[in-house]
Protein backbone atom coordinates (compact mmCIF):
# COMPACT_ATOMS: atom_id res chain seq x y z
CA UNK A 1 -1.40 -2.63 -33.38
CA UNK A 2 1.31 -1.54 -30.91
CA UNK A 3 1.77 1.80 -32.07
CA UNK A 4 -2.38 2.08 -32.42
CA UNK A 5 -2.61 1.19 -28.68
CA UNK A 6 -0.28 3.44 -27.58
CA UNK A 7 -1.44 5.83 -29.11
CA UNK A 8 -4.97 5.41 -27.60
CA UNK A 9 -3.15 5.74 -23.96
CA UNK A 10 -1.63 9.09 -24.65
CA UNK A 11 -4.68 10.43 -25.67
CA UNK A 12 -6.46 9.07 -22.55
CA UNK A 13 -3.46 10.04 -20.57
CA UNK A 14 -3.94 13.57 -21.84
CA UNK A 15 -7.28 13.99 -20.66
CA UNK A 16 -6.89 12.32 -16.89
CA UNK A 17 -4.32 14.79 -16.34
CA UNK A 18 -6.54 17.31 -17.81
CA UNK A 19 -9.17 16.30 -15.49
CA UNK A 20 -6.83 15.63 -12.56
CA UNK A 21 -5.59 18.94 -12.87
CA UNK A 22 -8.80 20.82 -12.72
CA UNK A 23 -9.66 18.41 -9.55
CA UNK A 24 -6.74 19.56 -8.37
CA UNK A 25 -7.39 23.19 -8.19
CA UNK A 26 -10.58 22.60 -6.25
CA UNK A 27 -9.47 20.35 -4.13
CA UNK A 28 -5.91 19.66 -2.83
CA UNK A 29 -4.18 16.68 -4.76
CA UNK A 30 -4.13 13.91 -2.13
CA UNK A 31 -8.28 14.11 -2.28
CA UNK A 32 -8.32 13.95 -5.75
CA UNK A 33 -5.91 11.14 -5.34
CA UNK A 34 -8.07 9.55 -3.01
CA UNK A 35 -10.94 9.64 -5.06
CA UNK A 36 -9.26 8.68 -8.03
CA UNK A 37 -6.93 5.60 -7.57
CA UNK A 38 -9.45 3.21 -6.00
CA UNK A 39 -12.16 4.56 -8.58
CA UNK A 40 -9.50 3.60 -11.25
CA UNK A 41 -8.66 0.12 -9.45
CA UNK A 42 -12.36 -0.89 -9.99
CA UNK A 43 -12.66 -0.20 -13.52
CA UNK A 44 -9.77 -1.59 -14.19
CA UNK A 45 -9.98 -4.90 -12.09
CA UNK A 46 -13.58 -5.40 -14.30
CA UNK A 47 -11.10 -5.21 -17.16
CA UNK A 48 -8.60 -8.09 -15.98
CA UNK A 49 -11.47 -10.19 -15.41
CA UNK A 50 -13.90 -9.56 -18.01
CA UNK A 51 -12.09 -7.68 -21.23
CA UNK A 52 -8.94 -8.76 -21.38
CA UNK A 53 -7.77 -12.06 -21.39
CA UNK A 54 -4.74 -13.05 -19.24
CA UNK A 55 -3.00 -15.45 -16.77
CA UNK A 56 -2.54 -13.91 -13.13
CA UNK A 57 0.67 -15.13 -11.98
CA UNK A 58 3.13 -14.30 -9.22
CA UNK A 59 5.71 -12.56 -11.62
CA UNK A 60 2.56 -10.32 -12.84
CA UNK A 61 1.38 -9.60 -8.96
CA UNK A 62 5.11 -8.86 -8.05
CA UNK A 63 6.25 -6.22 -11.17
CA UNK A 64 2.64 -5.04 -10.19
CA UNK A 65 3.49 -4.24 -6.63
CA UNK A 66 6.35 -2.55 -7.52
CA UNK A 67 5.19 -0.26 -10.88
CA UNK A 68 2.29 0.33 -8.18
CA UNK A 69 4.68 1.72 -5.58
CA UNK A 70 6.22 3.99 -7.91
CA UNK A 71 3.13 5.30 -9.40
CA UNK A 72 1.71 6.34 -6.68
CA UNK A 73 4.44 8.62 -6.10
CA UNK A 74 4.63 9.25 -9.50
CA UNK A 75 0.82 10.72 -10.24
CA UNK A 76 1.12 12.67 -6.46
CA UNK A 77 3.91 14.58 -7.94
CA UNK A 78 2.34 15.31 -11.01
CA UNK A 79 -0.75 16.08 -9.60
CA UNK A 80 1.02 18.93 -7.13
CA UNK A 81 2.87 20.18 -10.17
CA UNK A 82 -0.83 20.58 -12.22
CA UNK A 83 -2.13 22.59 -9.26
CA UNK A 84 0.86 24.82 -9.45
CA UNK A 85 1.69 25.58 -12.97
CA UNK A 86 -0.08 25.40 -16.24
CA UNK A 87 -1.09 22.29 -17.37
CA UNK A 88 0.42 22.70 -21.10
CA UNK A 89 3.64 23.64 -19.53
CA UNK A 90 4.13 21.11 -16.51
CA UNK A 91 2.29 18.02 -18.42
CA UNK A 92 5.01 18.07 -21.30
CA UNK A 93 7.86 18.36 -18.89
CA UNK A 94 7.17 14.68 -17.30
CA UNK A 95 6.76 13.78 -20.53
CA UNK A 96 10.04 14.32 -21.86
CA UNK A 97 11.31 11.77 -18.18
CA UNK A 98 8.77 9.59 -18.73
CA UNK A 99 9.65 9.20 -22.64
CA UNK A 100 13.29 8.41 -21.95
CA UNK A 101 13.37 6.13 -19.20
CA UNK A 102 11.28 3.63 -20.34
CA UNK A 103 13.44 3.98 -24.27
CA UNK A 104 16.59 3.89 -22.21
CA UNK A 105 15.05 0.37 -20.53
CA UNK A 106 14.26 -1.09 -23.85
CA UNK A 107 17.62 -0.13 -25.79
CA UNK A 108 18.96 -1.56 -22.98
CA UNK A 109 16.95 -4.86 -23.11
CA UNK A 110 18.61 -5.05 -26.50
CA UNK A 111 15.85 -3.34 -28.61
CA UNK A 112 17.20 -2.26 -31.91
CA UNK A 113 15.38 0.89 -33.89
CA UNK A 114 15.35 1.92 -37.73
CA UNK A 115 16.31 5.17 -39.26
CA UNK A 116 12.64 6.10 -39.52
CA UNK A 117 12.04 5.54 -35.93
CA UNK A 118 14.86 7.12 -34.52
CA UNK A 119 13.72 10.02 -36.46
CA UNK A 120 10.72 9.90 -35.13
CA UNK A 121 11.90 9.92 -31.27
CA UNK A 122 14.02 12.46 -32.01
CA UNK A 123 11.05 14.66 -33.55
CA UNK A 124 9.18 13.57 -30.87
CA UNK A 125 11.48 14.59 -27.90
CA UNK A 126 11.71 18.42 -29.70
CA UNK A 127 7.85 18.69 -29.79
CA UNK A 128 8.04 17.71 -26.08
CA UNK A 129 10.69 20.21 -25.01
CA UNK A 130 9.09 23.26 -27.45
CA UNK A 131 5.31 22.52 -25.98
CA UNK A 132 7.10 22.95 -22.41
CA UNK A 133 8.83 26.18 -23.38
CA UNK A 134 7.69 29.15 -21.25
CA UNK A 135 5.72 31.79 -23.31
CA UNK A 136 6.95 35.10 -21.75
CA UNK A 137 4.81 37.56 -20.06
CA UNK A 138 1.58 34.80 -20.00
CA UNK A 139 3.18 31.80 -18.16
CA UNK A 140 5.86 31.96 -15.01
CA UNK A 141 6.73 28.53 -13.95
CA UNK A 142 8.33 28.12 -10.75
CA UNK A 143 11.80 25.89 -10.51
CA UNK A 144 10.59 23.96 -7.45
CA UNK A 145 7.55 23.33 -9.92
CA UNK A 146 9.99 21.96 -12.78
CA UNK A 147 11.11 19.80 -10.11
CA UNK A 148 9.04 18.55 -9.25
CA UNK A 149 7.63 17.68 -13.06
CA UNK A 150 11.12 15.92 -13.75
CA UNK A 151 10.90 14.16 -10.78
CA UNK A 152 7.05 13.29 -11.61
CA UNK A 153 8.10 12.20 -15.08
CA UNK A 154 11.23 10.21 -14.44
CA UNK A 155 8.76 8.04 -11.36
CA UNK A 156 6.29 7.90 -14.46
CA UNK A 157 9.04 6.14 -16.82
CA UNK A 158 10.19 3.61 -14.08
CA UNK A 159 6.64 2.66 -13.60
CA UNK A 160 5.86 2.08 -17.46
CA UNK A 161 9.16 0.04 -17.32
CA UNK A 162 8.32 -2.42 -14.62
CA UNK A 163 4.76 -2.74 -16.41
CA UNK A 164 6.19 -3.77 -19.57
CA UNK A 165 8.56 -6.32 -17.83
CA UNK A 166 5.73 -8.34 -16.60
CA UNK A 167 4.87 -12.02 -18.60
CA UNK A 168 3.61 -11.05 -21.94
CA UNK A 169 0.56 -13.74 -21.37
CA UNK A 170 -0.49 -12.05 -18.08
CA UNK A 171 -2.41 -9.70 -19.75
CA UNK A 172 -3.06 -6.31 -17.99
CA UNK A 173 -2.82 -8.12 -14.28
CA UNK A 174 0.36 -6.53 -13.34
CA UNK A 175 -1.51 -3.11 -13.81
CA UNK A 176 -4.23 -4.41 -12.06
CA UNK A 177 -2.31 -5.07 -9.08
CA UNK A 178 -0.18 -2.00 -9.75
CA UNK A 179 -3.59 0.22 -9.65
CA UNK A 180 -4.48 -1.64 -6.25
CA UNK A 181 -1.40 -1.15 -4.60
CA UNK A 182 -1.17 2.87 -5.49
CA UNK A 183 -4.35 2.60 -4.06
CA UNK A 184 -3.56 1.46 -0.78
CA UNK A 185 -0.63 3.41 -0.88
CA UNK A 186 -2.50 6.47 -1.09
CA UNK A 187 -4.71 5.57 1.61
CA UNK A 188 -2.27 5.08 4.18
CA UNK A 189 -0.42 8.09 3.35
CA UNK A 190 -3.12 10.18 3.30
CA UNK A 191 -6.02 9.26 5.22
CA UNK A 192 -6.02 11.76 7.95
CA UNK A 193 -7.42 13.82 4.78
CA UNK A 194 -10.47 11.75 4.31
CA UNK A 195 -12.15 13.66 7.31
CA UNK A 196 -12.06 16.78 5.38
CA UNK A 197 -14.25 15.91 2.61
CA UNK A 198 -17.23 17.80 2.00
CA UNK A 199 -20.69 16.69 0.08
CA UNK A 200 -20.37 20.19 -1.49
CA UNK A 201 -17.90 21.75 -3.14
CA UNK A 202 -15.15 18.34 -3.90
CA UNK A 203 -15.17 17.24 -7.60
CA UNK A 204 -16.22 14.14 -6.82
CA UNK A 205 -17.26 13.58 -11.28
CA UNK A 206 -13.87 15.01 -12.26
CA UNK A 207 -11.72 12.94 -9.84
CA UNK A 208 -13.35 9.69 -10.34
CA UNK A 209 -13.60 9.90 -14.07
CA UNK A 210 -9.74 11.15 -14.31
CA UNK A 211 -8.87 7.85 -12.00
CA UNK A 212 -10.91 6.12 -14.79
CA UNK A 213 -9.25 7.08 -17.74
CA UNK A 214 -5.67 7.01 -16.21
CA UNK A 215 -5.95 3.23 -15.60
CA UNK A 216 -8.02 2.55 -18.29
CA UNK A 217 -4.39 4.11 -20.36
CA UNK A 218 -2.29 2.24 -17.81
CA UNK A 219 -4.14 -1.06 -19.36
CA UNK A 220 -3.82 -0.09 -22.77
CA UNK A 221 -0.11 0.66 -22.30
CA UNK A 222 0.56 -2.39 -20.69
CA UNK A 223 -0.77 -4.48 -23.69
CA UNK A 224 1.01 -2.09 -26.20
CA UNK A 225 4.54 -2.67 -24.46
CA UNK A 226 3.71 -6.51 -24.81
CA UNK A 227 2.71 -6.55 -28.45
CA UNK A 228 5.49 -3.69 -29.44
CA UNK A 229 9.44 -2.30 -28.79
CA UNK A 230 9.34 -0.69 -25.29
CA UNK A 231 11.36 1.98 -27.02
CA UNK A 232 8.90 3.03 -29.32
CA UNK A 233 5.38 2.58 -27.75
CA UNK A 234 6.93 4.31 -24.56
CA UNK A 235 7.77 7.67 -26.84
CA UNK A 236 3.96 7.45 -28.79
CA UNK A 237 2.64 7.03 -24.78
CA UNK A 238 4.94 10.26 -23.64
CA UNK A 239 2.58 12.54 -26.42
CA UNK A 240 -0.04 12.64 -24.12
CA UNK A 241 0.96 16.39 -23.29
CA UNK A 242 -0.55 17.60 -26.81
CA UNK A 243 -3.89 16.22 -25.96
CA UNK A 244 -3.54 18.10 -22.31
CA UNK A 245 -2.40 21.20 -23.69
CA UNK A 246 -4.82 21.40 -26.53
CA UNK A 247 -8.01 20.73 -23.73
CA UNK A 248 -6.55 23.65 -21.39
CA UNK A 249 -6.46 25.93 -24.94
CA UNK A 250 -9.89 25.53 -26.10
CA UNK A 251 -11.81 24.37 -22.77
CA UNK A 252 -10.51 26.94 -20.24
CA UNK A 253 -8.29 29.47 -22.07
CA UNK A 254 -4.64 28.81 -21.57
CA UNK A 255 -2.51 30.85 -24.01
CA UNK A 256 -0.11 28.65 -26.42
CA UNK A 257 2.48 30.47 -27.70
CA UNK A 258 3.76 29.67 -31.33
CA UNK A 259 6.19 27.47 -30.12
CA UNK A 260 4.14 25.72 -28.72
CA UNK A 261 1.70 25.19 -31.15
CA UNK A 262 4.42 24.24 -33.21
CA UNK A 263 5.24 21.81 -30.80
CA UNK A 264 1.95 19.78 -30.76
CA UNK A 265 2.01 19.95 -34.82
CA UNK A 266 5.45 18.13 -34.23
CA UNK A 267 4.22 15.92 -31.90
CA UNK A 268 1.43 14.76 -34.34
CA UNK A 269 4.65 14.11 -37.00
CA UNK A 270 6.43 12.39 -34.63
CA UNK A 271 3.26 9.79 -33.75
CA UNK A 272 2.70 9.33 -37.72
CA UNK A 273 6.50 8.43 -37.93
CA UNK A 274 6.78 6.17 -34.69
CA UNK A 275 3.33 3.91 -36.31
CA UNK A 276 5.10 3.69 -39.29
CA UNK A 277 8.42 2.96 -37.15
């Protein structure tokens, strides 16, 4: 069930930052990220209280405050990057951070793995690095950009940590309170840019729906980390990339190389592996 529900967060990972990328070359990322935090606090605050069963508790609000804090700076990163680079380059580059932190957290915690799954993270971790290569004459990334992706991606692992340290029987609270605070966050930060939103031309559909799906996967994570090794559902969560680099091939054109392709066939391996794992 672990590996199942992880799995169901990197695929809706993949296509909120699909969708938050488009946004984000219509609109500059802070109104996207306006739009789409508080649009994802909402759905998932109907979740807490009406899907999921769990016990709020202090410990839950608190690791929520702080995963919050760090995602917002997390997704603002990684929403620049999108608008700067191709998505099925910069997407698998976070990845690859926000893969290792969290499976540095839980070998840490004292999380132990089998042959088969340390197999599998190690498959997983080349399908992340070949999907990111650069593909010649189609694709130039900027460095600043790959910063900024690492940077994006290592944020992204701290958060998922913090998540999965909150009370097993809290249910998806902590990301609840996570999602409001990144909210809030956002806000503040950025509300000077409220003013210069437009009935006409903002993706208003693609922003709210990407702030949707990302906490809708921030839920599923959440319960994934508490029925499963952090080490392993936080590798299945970190394949997201194939499902955003497949959606910018076949919906608006971007060129894979062979590398890469054989990068997201790896990826799928890797996922098969880590279930069984």
């Amino acid at each position: 069930m672990a590996a199942l529900l992880a799995l169901i967060a990197s695929l809706t990972w993949g296509v909120a930052d699909y969708m938050g990328g488009i946004a984000s070359r219509k609109a500059s990322p802070t109104q996207v990220l306006v739009v789409a935090y508080p649009s994802g606090a909402v759905i998932i605050t109907l979740m807490a209280f009406l899907a999921v069963p769990g016990e709020f508790s202090t410990d839950a609000a608190l690791w929520g405050v702080l995963a919050g804090s760090i995602g917002a700076l997390a997704v603002a990163l990684l929403y620049i990057a999108l608008s700067r680079g191709p998505m099925g380059v910069v997407s698998p580059i976070t990845a690859v951070m926000s893969g290792a932190v969290p499976t540095a957290v839980g070998l840490l915690n004292g999380e132990r793995l089998t042959l088969l799954g340390i197999t599998g993270i190690a498959i997983a971790a080349l399908a992340v690095i070949l999907v990111s290569r650069e593909k010649g004459e189609h694709v130039k990334v900027a460095p600043s950009t790959i910063l900024i992706s690492i940077a994006s991606g290592s944020a992204i692992g701290l958060y998922l940590s913090a998540l999965s340290l909150a009370p097993e029987e809290s249910g998806i609270w902590a990301a609840t309170v996570g999602r409001w605070t990144s909210s809030i966050l956002v806000a503040v930060v950025v509300f000077a840019v409220i003013k210069n939103f437009t009935r006409n031309g903002f993706p208003w559909m693609l922003a709210i729906v990407s702030g949707f799906l990302d906490a809708t996967a921030n839920a599923v994570f959440q319960l994934a980390s508490q029925r499963g090794l952090l080490s392993i559902v936080a590798v299945l969560g970190s394949l997201y990339p194939a499902t955003t680099a497949l959606l910018a091939r076949f919906l608006i054109q971007e060129r894979l190389s062979r590398i890469q392709i054989v990068g997201v066939l790896l990826a799928f391996l890797a996922a098969a592996l880590l279930a069984l794992a």
